[in-house]
Each structure stands twice: as C-alpha cells, then as structure tokens.
C-alpha atoms as a PDB file:
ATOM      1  CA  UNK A   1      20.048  12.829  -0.339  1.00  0.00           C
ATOM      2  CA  UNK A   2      21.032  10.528  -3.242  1.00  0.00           C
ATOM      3  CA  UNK A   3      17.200  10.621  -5.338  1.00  0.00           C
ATOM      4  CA  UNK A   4      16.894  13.866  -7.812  1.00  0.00           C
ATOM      5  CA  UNK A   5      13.686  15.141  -6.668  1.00  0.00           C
ATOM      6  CA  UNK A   6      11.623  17.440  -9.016  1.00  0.00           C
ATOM      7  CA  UNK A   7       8.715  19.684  -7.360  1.00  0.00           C
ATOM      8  CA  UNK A   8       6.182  20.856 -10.085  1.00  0.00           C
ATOM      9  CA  UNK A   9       5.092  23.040  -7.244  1.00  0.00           C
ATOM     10  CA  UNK A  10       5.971  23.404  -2.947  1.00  0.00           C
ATOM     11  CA  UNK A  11       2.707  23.162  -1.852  1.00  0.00           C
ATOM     12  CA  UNK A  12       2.131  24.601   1.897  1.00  0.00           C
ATOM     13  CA  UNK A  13       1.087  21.573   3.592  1.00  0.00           C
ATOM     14  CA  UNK A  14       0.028  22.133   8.048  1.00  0.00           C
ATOM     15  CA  UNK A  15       1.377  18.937   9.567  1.00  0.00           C
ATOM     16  CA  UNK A  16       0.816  16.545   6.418  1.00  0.00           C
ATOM     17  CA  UNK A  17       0.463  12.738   7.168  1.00  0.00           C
ATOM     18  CA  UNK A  18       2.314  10.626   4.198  1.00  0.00           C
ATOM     19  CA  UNK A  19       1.110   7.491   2.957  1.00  0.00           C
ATOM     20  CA  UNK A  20       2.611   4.831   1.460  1.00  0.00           C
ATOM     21  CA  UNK A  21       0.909   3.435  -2.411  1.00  0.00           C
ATOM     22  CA  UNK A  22       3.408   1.331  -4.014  1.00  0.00           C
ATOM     23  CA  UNK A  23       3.118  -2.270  -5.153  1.00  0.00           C
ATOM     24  CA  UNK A  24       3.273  -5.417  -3.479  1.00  0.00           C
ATOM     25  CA  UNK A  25       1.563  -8.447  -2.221  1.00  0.00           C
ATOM     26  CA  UNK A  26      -1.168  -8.708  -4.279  1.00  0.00           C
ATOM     27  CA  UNK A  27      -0.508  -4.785  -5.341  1.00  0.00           C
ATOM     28  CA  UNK A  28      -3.132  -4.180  -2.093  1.00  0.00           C
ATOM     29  CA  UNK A  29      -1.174  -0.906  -0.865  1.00  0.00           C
ATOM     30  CA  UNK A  30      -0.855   0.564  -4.548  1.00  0.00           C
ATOM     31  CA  UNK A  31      -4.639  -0.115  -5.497  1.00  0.00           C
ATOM     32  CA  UNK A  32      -6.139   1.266  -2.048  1.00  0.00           C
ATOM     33  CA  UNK A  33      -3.620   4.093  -1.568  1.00  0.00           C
ATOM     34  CA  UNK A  34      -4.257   4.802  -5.538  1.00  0.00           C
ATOM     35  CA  UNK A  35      -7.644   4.722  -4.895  1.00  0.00           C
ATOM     36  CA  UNK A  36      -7.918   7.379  -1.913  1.00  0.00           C
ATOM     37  CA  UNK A  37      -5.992   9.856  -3.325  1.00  0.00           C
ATOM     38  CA  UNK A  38      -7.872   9.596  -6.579  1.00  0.00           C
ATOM     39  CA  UNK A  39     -11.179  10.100  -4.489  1.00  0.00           C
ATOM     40  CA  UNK A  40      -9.673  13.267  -2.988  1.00  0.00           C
ATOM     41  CA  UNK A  41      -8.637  14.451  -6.165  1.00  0.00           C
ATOM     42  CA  UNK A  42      -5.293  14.346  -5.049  1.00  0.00           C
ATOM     43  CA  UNK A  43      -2.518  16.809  -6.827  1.00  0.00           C
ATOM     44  CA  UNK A  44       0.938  15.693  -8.109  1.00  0.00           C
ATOM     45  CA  UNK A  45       3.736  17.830  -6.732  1.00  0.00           C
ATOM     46  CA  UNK A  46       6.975  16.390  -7.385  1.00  0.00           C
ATOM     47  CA  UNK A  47       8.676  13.244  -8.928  1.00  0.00           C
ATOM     48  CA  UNK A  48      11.843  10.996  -6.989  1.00  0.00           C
ATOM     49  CA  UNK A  49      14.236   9.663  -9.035  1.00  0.00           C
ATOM     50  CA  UNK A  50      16.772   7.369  -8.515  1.00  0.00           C
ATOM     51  CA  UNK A  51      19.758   5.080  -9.421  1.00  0.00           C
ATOM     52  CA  UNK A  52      17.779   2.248  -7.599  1.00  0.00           C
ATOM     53  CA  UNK A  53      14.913   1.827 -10.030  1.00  0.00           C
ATOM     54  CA  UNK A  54      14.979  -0.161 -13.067  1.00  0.00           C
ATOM     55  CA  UNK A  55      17.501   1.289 -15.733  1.00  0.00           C
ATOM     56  CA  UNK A  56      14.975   1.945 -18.175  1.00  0.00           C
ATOM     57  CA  UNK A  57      12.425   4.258 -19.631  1.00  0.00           C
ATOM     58  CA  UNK A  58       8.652   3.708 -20.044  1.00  0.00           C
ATOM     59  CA  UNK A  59       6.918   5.680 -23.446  1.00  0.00           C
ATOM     60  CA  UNK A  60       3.197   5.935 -23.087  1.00  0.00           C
ATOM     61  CA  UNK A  61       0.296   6.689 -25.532  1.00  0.00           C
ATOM     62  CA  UNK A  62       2.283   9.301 -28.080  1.00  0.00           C
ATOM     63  CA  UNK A  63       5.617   7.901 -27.564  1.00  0.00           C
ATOM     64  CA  UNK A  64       7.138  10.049 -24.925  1.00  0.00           C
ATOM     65  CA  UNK A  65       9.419   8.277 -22.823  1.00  0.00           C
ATOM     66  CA  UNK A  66       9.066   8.689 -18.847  1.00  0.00           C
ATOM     67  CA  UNK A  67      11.784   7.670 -16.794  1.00  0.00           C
ATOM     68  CA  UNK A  68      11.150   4.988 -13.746  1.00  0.00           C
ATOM     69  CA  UNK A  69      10.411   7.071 -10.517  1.00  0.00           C
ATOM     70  CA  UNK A  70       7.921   7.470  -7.368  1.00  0.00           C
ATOM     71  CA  UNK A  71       5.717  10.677  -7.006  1.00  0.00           C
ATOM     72  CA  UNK A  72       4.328  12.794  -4.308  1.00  0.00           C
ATOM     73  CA  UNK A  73       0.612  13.983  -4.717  1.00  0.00           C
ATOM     74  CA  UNK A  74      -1.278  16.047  -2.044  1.00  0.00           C
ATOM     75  CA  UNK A  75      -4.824  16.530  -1.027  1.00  0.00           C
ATOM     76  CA  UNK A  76      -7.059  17.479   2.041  1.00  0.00           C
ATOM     77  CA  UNK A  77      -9.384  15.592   3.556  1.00  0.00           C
ATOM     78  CA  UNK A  78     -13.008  16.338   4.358  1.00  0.00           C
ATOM     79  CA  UNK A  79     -12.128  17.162   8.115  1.00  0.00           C
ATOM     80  CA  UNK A  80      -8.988  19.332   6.538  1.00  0.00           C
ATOM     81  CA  UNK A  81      -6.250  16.875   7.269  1.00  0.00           C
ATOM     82  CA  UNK A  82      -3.100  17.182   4.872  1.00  0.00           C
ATOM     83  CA  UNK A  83      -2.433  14.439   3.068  1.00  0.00           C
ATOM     84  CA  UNK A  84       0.907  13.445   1.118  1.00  0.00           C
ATOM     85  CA  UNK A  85       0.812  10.228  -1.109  1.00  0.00           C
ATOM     86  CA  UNK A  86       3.846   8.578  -2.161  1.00  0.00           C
ATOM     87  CA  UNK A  87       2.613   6.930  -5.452  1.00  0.00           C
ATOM     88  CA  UNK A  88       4.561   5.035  -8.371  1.00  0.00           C
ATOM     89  CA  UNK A  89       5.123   1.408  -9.984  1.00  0.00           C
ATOM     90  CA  UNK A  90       8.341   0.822  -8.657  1.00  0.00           C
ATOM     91  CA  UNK A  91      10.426  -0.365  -5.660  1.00  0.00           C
ATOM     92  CA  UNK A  92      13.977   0.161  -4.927  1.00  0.00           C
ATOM     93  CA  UNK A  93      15.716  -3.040  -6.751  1.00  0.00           C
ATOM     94  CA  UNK A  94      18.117  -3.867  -4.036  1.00  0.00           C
ATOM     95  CA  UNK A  95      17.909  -4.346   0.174  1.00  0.00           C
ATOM     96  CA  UNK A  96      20.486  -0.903  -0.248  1.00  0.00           C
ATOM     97  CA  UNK A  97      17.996   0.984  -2.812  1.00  0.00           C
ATOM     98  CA  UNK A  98      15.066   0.197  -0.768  1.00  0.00           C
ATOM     99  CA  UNK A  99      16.492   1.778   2.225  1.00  0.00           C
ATOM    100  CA  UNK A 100      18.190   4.902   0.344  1.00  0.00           C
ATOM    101  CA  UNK A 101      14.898   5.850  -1.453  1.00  0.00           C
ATOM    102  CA  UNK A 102      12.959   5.354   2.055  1.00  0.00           C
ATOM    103  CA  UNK A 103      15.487   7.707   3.879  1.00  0.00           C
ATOM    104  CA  UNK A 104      15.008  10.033   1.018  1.00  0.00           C
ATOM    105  CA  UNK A 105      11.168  10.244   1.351  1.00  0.00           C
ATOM    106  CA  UNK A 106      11.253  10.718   4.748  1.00  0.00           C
ATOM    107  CA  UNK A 107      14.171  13.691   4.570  1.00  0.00           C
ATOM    108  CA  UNK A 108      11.372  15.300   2.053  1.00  0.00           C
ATOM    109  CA  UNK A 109       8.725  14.614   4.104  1.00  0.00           C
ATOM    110  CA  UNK A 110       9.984  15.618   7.802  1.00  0.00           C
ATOM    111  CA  UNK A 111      10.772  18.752   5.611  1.00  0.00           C
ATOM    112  CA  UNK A 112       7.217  19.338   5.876  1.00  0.00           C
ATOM    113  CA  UNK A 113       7.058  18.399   8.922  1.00  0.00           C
ATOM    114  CA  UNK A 114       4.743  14.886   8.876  1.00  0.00           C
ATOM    115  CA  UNK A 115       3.117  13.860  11.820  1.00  0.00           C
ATOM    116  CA  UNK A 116       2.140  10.475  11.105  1.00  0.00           C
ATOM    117  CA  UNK A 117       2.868   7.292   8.566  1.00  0.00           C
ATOM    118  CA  UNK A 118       0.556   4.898   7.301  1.00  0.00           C
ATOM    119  CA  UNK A 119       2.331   2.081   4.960  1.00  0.00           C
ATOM    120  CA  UNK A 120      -0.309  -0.393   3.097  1.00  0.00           C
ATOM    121  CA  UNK A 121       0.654  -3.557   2.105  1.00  0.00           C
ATOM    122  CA  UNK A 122      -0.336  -6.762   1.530  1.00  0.00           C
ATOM    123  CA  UNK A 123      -0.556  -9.807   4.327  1.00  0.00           C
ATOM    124  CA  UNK A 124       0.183 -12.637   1.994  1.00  0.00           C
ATOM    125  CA  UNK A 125      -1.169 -16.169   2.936  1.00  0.00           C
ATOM    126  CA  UNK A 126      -0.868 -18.083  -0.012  1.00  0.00           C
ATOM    127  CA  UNK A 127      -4.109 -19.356   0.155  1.00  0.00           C
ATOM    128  CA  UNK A 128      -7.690 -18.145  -1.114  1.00  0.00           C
ATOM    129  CA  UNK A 129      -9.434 -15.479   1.263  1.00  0.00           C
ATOM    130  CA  UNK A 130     -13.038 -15.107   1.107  1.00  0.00           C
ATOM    131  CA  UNK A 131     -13.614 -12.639   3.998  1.00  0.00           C
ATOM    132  CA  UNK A 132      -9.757 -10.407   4.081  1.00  0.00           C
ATOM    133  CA  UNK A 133      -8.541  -9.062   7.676  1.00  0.00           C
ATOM    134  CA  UNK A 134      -6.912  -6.104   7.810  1.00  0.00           C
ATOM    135  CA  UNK A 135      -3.987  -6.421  10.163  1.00  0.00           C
ATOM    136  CA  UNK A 136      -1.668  -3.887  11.962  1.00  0.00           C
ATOM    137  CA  UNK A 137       1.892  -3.274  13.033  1.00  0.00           C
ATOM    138  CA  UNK A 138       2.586   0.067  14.724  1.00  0.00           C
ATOM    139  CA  UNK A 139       5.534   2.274  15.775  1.00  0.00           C
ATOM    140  CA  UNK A 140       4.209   2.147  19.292  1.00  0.00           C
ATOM    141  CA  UNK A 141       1.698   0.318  21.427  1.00  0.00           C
ATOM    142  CA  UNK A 142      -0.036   3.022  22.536  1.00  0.00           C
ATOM    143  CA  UNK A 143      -1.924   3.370  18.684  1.00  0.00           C
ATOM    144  CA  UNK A 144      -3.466   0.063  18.636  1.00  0.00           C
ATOM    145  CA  UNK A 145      -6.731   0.255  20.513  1.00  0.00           C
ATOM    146  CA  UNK A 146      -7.575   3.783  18.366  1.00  0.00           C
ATOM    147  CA  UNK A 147      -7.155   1.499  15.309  1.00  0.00           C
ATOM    148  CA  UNK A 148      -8.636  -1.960  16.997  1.00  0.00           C
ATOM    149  CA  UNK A 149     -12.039   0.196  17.466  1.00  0.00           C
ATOM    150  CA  UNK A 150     -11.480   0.501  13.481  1.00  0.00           C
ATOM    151  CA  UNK A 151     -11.571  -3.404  12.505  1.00  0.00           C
ATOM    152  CA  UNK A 152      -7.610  -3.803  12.358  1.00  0.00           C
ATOM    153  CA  UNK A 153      -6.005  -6.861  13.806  1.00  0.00           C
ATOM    154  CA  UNK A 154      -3.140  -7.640  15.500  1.00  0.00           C
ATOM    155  CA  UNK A 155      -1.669 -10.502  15.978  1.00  0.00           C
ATOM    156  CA  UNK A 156       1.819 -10.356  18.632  1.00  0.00           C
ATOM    157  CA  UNK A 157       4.465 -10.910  16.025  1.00  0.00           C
ATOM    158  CA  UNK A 158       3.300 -11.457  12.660  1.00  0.00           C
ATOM    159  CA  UNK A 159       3.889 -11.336   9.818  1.00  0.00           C
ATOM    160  CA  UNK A 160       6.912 -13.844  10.973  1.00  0.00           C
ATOM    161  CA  UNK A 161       8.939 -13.097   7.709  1.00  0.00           C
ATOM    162  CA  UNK A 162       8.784  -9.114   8.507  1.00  0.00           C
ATOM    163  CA  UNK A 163       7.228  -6.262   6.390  1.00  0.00           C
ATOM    164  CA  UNK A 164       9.223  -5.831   3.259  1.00  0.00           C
ATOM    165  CA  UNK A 165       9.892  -2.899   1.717  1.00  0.00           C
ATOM    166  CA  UNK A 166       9.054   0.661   1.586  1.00  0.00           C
ATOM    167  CA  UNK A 167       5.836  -0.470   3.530  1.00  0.00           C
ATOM    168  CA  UNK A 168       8.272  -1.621   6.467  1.00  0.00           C
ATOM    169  CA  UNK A 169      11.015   0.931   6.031  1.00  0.00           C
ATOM    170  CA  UNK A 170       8.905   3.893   6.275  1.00  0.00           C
ATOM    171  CA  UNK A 171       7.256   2.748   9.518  1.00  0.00           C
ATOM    172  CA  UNK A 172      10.767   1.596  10.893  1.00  0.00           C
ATOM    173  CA  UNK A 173      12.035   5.352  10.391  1.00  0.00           C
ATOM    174  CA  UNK A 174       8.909   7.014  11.435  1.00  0.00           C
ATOM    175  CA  UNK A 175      10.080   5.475  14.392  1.00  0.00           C
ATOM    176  CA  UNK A 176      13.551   6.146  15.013  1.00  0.00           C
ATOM    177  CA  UNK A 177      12.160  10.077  14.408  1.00  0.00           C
ATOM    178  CA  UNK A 178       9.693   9.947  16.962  1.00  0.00           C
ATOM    179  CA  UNK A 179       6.920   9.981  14.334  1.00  0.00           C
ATOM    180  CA  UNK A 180       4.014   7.730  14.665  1.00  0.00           C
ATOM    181  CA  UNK A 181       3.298   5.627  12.437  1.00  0.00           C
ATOM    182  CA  UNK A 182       1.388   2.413  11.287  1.00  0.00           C
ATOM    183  CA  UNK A 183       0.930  -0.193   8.290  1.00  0.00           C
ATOM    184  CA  UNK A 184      -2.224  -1.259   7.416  1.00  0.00           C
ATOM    185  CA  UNK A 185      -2.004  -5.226   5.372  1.00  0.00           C
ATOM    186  CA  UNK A 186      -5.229  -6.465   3.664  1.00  0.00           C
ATOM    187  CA  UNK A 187      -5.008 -10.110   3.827  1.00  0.00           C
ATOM    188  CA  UNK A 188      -4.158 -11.656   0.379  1.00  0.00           C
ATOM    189  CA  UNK A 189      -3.605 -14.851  -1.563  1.00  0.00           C
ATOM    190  CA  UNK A 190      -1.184 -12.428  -3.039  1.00  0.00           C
ATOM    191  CA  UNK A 191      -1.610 -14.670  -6.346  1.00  0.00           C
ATOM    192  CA  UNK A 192      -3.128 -11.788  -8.375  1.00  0.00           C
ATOM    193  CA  UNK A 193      -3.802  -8.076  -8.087  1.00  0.00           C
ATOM    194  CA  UNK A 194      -6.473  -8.711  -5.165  1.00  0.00           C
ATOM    195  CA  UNK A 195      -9.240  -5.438  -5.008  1.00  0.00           C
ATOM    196  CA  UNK A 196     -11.490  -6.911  -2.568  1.00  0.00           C
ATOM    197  CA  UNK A 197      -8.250  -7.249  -0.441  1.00  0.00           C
ATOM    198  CA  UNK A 198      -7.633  -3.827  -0.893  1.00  0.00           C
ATOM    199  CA  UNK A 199     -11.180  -2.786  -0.407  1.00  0.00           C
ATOM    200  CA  UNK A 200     -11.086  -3.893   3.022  1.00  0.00           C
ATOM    201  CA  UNK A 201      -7.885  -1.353   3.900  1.00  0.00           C
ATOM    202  CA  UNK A 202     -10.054   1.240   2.095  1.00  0.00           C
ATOM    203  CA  UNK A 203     -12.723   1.087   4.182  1.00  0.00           C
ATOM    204  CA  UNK A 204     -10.297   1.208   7.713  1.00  0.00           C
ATOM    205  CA  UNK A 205      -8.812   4.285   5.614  1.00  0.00           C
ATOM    206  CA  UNK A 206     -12.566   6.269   4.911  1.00  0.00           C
ATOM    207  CA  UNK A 207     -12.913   5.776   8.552  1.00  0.00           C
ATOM    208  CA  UNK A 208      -9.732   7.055   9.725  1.00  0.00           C
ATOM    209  CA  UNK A 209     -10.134  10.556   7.609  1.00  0.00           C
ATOM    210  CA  UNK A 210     -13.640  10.838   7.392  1.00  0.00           C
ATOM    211  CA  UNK A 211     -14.477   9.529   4.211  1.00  0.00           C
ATOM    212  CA  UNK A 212     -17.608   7.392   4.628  1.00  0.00           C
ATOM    213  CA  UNK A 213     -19.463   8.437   2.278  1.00  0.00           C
ATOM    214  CA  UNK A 214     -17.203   7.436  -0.542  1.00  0.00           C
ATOM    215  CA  UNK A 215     -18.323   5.533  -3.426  1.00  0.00           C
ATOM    216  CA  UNK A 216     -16.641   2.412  -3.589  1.00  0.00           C
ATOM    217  CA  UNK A 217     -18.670   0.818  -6.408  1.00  0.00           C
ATOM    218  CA  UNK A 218     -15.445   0.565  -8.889  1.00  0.00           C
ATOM    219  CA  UNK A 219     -13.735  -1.403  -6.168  1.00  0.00           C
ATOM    220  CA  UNK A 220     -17.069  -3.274  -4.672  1.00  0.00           C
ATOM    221  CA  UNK A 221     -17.125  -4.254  -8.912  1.00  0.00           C
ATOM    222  CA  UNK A 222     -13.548  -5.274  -9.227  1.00  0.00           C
ATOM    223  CA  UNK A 223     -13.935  -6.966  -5.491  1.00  0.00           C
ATOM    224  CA  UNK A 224     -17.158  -9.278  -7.182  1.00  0.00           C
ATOM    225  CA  UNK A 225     -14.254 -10.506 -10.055  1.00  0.00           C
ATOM    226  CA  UNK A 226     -12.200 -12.017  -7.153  1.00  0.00           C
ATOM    227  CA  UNK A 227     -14.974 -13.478  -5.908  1.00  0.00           C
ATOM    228  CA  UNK A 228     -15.655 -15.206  -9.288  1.00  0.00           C
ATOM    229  CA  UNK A 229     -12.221 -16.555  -9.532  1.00  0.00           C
ATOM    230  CA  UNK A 230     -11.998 -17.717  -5.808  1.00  0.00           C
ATOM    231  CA  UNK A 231     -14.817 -19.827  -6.620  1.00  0.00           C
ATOM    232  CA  UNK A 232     -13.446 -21.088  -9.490  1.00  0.00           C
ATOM    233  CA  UNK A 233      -9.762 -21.574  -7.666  1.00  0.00           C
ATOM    234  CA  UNK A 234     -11.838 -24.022  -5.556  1.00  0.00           C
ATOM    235  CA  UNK A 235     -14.063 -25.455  -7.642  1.00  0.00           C
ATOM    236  CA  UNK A 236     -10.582 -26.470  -9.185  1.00  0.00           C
ATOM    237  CA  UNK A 237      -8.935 -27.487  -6.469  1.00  0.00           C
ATOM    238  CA  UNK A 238     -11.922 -30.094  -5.471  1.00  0.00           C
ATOM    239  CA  UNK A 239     -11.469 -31.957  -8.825  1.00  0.00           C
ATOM    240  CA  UNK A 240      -8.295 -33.066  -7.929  1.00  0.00           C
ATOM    241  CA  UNK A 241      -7.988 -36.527  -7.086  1.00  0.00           C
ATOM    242  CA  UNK A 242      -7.102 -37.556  -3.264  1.00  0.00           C
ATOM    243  CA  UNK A 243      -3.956 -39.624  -3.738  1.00  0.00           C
ATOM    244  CA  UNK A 244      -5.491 -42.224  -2.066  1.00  0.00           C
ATOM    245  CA  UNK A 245      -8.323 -42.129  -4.803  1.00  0.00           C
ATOM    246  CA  UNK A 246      -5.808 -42.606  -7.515  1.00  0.00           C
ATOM    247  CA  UNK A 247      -6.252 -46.019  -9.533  1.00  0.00           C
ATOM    248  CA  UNK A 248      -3.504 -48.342 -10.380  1.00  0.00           C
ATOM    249  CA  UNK A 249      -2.166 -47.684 -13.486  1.00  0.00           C
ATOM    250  CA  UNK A 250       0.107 -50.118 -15.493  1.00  0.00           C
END
C-alpha cells in the first residue's frame, strides 16, 4: 500500500458495504453520499493520505493546517447494515494516483471484508435537467432488475466517455474481487454543484437501506435553488436572438 492510513479507532464492522462520496460532476456523489452518512450520524475512523493529492495544506477556522486526504466514517443502518463511507474533497491528481488510492481503499476495505460497492457520481449532460434520472452501471447483470424496481436506469453502454474516477475504479475492482458492486449517477448539467441532482440518488439510497423516513427538507430546499436558476438559465437562453432574426448591421 503506498497511502499512510491513520485509524482514530478499528471499529468491528460484520460484512460492511463501502460507499463512494467524493466530488465530481456536479459534486452529486459528494453531496448525497455526504448527506447519508450525516443522517446516520456516521463516525470518522481513519484518514488516507497520499502523494497523489494536491501538495498542499488546508488551515481552517483557528489556523490549524490539515493536510489534503480522504476519510473513512462508519455507521449502521436502521435494518443494521454496516456502512463504510469514503468521504473527502479530493481526487487522485493523475490517471496513476487515481488508481493507486482506489487499490488502496479497497486493500483497507476487503480487510474488513466488504460485501458490496456503491460509487455515486454524476451523469453529466451539459444541458439543464428539470426532472434528473438516476442511472446505473453494475459489476454484473444479475443486480439490475433489484435496482430497476428502485427507479435506476440503464441504458446498454452509457455513459459513452466511461465513469471517471474513483466512482469507476472502485466498481471496476469490486469486480475483479468478486465483490458486487454498482454506481449510482444523478443526471446533471454538471454546470454547478446540482442538489436536486443529488436528491434524486438520495432517495434510490433511503430505499436501498431503509431510510424512508428521512428528512430531506435541507436538500428538497437547496433542490428549489436549482430550480430557480434553471428557470432563469432558460429564460436566458430564449432572449437570444435566432441568427436568422439578426438585423443587418453596417
């Protein structure tokens, strides 16, 4: 293993499924995955750090400098599933760092012997969404109708550019282990942080572990702010003059 890993504590976890938080399109995976572990009152346990972050240091509110790294936070769900969440504000910053610090979670986490990856992401259009789809890609065939029956999507090989990242990575070695796995991608403009995006994930998520009772008023509040500004996006975006409306000028 290349990452320095510091535990805070070695918390006996019973066949602990790991998810995937960090940022991307439209920060969807981060802001959901954030979001479910905060509602669990998920525990911080240990901290990855690596040569393939940024070289830098981060001070917060008194000063004190915090080096760049990811995190691992536990909790349990309310039917008593074991839940690892890897958490942070940073990506590997090369194709070779990405793929290091992935093989490093998953040496931790098959460690504790994980039984299942979920990756979140974003599905990036580059266009305004008013209704997001949450779509699917899977380690194996046989987990899509479980998670069809749960409102995900799947469309036969998209997205054509690939899943990037840890969101991909993780899923792509979950496989080669024999581990299932999936990645959950809220559609997204992916031109700003995008909560009603990641709303949409949340709610596939509540149903997956038994979390429908939830309160998702922060995120149904954030989720009415992206509504605002779609409407404005297009409102903006109609005052634009056809070309063939254009005047001569001269």
């Amino acid at each position: 293993m290349e990452s320095i890993v510091k535990y805070d504590s070695k918390p006996v976890l019973k066949d602990p499924i790991l998810i995937e938080a960090l940022p991307g399109i439209g920060n969807v995976g981060k802001i959901a995955g954030d979001f479910i572990a905060d509602s669990l009152g998920a525990v911080k346990f240990a901290s990855i750090f690596s040569m393939n972050f940024p070289p830098q240091v981060n001070p917060d509110q008194d000063c004190v400098v915090h080096m760049a790294c990811n995190e691992l936070w536990y909790a349990k769900t309310p039917n008593g599933q074991d839940i690892v969440f890897l958490r942070g504000n940073y990506q590997g910053s090369t194709p070779e760092g990405q793929f290091i610090l992935a093989q490093d979670v998953m040496e931790i986490m098959m460690s504790y012997d994980v039984s299942k990856v979920i990756t979140l992401g974003g599905y990036g259009t580059g266009q305004m969404i008013d209704e997001p789809h949450v779509y699917g890609a899977l380690s194996r065939k046989e987990l899509r109708d479980g998670l069809e029956e749960l409102g995900v999507t799947f469309n036969p090989g998209e997205p054509q550019a690939g899943i990037i990242g840890a969101a991909g990575l993780l899923i792509g070695m979950s496989q080669i282990n024999g581990i299932d796995g999936f990645c959950l991608m809220g559609e997204t403009s992916g031109f700003f942080e995008d909560h009603k995006s990641a709303m949409a994930v949340v709610k596939v998520l509540t149903k997956i572990f038994g979390m429908e009772d939830v309160d998702l008023k922060e995120l149904q509040d954030k989720s009415q702010k992206i509504d605002e500004l779609t409407e404005q996006v297009k409102a903006a975006n109609n005052e634009k003059p056809k070309l063939n409306e254009l005047g001569y000028i001269g």
